[in-house]
Protein backbone atom coordinates (compact mmCIF):
# COMPACT_ATOMS: atom_id res chain seq x y z
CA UNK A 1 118.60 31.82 -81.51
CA UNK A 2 121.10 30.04 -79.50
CA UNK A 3 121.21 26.26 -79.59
CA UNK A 4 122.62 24.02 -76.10
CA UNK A 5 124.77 21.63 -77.50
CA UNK A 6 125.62 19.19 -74.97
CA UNK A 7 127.59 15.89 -74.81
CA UNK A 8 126.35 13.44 -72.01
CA UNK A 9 128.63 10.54 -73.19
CA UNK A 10 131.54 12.74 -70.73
CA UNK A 11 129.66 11.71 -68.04
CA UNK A 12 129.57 8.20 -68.04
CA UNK A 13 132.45 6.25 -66.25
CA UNK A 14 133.83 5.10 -69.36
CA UNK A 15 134.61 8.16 -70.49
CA UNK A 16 135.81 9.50 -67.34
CA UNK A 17 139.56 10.52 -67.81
CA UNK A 18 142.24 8.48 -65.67
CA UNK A 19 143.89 9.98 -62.52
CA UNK A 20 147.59 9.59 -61.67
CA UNK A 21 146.61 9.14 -58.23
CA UNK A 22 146.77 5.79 -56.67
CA UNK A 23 145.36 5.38 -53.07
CA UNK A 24 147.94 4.50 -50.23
CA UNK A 25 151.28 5.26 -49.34
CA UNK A 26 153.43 7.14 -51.53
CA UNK A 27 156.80 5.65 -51.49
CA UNK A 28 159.98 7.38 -52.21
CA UNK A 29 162.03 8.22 -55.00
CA UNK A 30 165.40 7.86 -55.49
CA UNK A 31 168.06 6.10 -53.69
CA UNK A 32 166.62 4.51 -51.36
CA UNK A 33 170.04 2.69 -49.53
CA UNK A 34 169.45 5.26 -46.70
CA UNK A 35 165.74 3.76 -45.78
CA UNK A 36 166.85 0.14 -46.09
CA UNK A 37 169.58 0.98 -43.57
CA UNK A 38 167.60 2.64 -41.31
CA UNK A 39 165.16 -0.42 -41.43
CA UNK A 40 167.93 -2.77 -40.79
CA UNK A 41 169.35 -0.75 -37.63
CA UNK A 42 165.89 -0.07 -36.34
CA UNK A 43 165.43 -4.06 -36.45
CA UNK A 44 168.65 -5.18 -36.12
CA UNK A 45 169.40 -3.44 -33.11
CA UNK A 46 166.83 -4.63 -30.83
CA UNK A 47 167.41 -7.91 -31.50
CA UNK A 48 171.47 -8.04 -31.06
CA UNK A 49 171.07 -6.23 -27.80
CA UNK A 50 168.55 -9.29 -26.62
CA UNK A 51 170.89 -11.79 -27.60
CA UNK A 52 173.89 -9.87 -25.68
CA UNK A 53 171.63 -9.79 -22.94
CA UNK A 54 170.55 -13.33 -23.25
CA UNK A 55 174.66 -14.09 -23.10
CA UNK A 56 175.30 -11.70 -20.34
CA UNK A 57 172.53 -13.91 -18.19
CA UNK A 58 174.15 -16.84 -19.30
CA UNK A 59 177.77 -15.70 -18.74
CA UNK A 60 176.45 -14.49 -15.16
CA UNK A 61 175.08 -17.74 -14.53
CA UNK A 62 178.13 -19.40 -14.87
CA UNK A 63 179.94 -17.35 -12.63
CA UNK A 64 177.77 -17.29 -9.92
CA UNK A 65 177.98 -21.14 -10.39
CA UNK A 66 181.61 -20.98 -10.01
CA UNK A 67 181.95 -18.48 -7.06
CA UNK A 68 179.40 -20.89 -5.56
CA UNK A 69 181.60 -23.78 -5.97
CA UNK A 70 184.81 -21.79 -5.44
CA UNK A 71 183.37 -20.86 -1.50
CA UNK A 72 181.91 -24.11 -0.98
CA UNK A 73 185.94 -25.52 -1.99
CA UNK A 74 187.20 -22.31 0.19
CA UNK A 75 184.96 -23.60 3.27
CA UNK A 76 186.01 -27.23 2.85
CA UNK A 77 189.95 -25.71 2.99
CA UNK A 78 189.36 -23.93 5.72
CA UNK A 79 188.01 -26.54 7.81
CA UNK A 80 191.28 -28.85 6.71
CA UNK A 81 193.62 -26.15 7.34
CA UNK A 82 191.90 -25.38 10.71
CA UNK A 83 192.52 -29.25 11.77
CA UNK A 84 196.07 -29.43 10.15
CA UNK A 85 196.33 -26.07 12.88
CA UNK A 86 194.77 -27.93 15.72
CA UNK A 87 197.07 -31.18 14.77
CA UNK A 88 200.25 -28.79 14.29
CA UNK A 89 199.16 -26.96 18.05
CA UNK A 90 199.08 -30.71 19.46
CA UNK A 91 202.23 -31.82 18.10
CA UNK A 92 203.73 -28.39 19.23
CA UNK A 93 202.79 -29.18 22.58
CA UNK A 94 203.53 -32.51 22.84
CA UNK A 95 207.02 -31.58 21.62
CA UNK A 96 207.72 -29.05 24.51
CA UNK A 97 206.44 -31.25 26.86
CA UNK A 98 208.59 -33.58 25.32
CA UNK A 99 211.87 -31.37 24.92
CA UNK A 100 210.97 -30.10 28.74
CA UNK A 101 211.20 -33.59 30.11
CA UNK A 102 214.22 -34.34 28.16
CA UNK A 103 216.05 -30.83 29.31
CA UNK A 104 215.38 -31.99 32.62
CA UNK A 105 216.43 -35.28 32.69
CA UNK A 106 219.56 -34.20 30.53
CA UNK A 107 220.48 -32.13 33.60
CA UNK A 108 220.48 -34.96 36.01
CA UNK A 109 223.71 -35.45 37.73
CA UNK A 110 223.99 -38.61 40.01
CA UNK A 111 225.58 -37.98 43.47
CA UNK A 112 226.92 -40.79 43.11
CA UNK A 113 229.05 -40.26 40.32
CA UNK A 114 229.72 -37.07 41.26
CA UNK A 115 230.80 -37.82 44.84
CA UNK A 116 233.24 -40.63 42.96
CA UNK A 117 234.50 -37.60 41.03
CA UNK A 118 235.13 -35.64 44.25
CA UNK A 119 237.00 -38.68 45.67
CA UNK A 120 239.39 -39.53 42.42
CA UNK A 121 240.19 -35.47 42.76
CA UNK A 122 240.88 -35.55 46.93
CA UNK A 123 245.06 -35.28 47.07
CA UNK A 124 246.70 -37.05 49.89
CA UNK A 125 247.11 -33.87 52.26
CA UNK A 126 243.29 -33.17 52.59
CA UNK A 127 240.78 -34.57 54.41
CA UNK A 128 236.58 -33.86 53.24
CA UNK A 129 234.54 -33.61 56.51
CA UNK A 130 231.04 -32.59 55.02
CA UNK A 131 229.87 -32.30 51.65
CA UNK A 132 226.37 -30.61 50.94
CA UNK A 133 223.97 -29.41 48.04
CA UNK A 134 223.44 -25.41 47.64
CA UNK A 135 220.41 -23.94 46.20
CA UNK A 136 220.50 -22.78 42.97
CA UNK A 137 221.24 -19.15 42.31
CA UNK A 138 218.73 -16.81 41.39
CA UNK A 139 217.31 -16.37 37.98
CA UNK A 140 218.66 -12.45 36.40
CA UNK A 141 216.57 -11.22 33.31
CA UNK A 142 218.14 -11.63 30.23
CA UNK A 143 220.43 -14.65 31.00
CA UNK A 144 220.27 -17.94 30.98
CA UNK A 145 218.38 -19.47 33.72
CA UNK A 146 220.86 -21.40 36.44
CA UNK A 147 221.16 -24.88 36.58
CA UNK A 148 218.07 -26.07 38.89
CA UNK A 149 220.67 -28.30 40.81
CA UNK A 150 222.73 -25.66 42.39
CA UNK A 151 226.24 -26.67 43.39
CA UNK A 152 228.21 -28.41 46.41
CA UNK A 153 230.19 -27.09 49.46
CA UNK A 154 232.54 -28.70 50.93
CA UNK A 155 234.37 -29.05 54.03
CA UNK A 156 237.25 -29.83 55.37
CA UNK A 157 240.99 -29.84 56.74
CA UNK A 158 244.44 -29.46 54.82
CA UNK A 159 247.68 -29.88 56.28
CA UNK A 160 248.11 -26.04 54.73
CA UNK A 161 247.03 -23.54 52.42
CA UNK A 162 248.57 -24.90 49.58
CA UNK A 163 246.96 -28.15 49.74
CA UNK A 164 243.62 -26.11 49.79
CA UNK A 165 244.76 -24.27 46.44
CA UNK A 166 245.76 -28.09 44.87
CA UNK A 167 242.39 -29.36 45.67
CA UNK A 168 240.46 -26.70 44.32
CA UNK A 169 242.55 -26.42 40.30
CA UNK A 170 241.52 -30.29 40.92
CA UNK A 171 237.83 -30.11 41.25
CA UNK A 172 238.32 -26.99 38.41
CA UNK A 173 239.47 -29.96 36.10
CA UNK A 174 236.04 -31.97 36.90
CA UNK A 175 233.16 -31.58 34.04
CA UNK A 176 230.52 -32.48 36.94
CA UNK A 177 231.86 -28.83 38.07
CA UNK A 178 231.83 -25.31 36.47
CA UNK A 179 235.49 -24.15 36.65
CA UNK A 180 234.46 -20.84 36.80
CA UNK A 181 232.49 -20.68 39.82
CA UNK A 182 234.46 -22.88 41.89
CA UNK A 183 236.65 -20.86 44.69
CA UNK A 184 237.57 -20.95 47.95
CA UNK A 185 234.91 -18.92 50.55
CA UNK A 186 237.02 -19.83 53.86
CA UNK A 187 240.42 -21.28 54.63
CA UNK A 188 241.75 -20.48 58.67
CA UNK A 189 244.13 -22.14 60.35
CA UNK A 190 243.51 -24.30 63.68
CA UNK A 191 244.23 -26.70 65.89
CA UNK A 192 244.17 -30.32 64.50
CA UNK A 193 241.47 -32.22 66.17
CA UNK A 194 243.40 -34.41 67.89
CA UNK A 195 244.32 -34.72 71.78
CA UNK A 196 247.57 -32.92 73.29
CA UNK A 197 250.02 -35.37 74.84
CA UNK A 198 252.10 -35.45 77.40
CA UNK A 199 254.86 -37.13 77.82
CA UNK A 200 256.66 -38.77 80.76
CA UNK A 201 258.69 -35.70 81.72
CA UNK A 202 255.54 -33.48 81.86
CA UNK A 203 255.76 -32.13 78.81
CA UNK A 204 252.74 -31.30 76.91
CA UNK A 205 253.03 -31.52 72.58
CA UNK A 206 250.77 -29.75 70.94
CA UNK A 207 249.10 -31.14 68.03
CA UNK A 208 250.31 -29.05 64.99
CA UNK A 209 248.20 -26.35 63.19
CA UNK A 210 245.98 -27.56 60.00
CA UNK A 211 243.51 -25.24 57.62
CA UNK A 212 240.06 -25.37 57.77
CA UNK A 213 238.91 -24.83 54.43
CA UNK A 214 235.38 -24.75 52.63
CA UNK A 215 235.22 -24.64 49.03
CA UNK A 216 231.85 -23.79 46.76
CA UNK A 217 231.35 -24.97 43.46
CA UNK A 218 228.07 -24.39 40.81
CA UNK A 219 227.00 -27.70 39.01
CA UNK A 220 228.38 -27.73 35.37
CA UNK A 221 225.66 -26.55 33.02
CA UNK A 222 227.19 -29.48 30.36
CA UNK A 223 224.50 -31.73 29.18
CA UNK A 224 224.39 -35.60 30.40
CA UNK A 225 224.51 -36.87 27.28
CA UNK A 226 227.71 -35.11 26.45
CA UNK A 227 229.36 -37.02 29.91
CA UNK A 228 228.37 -40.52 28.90
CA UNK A 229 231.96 -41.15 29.04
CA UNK A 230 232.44 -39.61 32.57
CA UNK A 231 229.22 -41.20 33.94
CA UNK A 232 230.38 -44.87 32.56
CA UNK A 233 233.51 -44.42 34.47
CA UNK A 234 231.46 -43.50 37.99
CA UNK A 235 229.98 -46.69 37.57
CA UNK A 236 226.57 -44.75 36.50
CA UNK A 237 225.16 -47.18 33.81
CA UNK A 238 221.42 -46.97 33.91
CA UNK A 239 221.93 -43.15 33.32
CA UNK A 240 223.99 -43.85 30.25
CA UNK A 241 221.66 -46.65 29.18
CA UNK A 242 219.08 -44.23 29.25
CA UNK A 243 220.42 -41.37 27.44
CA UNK A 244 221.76 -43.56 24.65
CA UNK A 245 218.05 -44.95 24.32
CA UNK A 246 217.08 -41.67 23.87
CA UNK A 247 219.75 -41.08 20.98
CA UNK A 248 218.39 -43.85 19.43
CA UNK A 249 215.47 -42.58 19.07
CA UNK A 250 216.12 -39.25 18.32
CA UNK A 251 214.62 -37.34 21.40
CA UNK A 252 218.38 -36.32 22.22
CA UNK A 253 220.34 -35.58 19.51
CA UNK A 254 223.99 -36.57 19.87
């Protein structure tokens, strides 16, 4: 007969055998250099690229602070160079005004002294019946424009031609006059204006032949300053007094 021979002391817990098992995560074996790496990248990583963008912010901050204060400068230099531009444009203008008024008044020539000129220059043999002012000539592109006072013609009688010729290398000599321009337009002879006589025998003289002569002449284009010394000798001092105030000052240079 068979007999059951059977131990319950195996199943108690004490005697339960113990498992190699442990509850939870299994961690690796080995070298584990690889995982701490990865760990240090995968945490590492998000926090450098916040603090680059935290710099980048800041960096950005600073420029926009300085472009803002670089325009705000640039504005503020604009609006000084615009007035040193409107001051400059003033100036400008007030200079050619200035220079304008000067050109013209260093063209003034006195009749006065220039009549005294005419006068010194007269030789014995002619006589001036008329002297008159000629418009100026008209203005030709691409030179100079003519002097705004014209010239002179004169008129008058020689004794003969060649006392027409001596007058007129005279008046070339004159700096009131441009040598250049200054000819003879007309030189005839006639009859001197003077009554025939007759004398007691009935017989009537003549009076001899002279030359009627007219001469033209352009105004010298030579500044007045530069005939101070011919102007003081015409007598024409508040001219010169007035150009050497100038000088003084340095609106005509001398």
């Amino acid at each position: 007969m068979y007999s059951l021979d059977i131990n319950f002391l195996k199943d108690r817990p004490a005697y339960q055998p113990k498992s190699d098992k442990s509850p939870g995560v299994k961690l690796p074996s080995g070298n584990l250099t690889p995982v701490y790496l990865g760990v240090t990248v995968g945490v590492g990583l998000p926090v450098l690229v916040g603090i680059g963008l935290w710099l980048v912010q800041g960096k950005t901050s600073e420029i926009e602070q300085s472009i803002a204060q670089l325009e705000e400068q640039s504005k503020k230099l604009d609006a000084e160079i615009a007035n040193i531009n409107q001051i400059k444009a003033q100036a400008d203008a007030v200079k050619a005004e200035t220079q304008s008024l000067v050109t013209v008044f260093d063209q003034i020539r006195p009749w006065s002294a220039m009549l005294e000129d005419v006068r010194d220059r007269i030789p014995p043999t002619v006589q001036i019946e008329n002297i008159k002012q000629i418009p100026p000539l008209a203005a030709v592109e691409g030179q100079p424009p003519p002097n705004p006072a014209g010239g002179i013609e004169i008129t008058g009688l020689a004794r003969s031609f060649d006392n027409v010729n001596d007058f007129l290398l005279s008046l070339q000599q004159s700096r009131f006059l441009k040598s250049s321009e200054s000819r003879i337009t007309t030189a005839t002879l006639v009859d001197a204006p003077v009554t025939a006589t007759t004398t007691k025998s009935g017989v009537v003289i003549k009076p001899p032949q002279v030359v009627r002569y007219t001469i033209q002449s352009r105004l010298s284009d030579v500044p007045a300053s530069e005939l101070i010394r011919e102007l003081e000798q015409k007598g024409t001092v508040g001219l010169v007094s007035r150009i050497r105030s100038m000088q003084k000052t340095g609106v005509i240079t001398r």
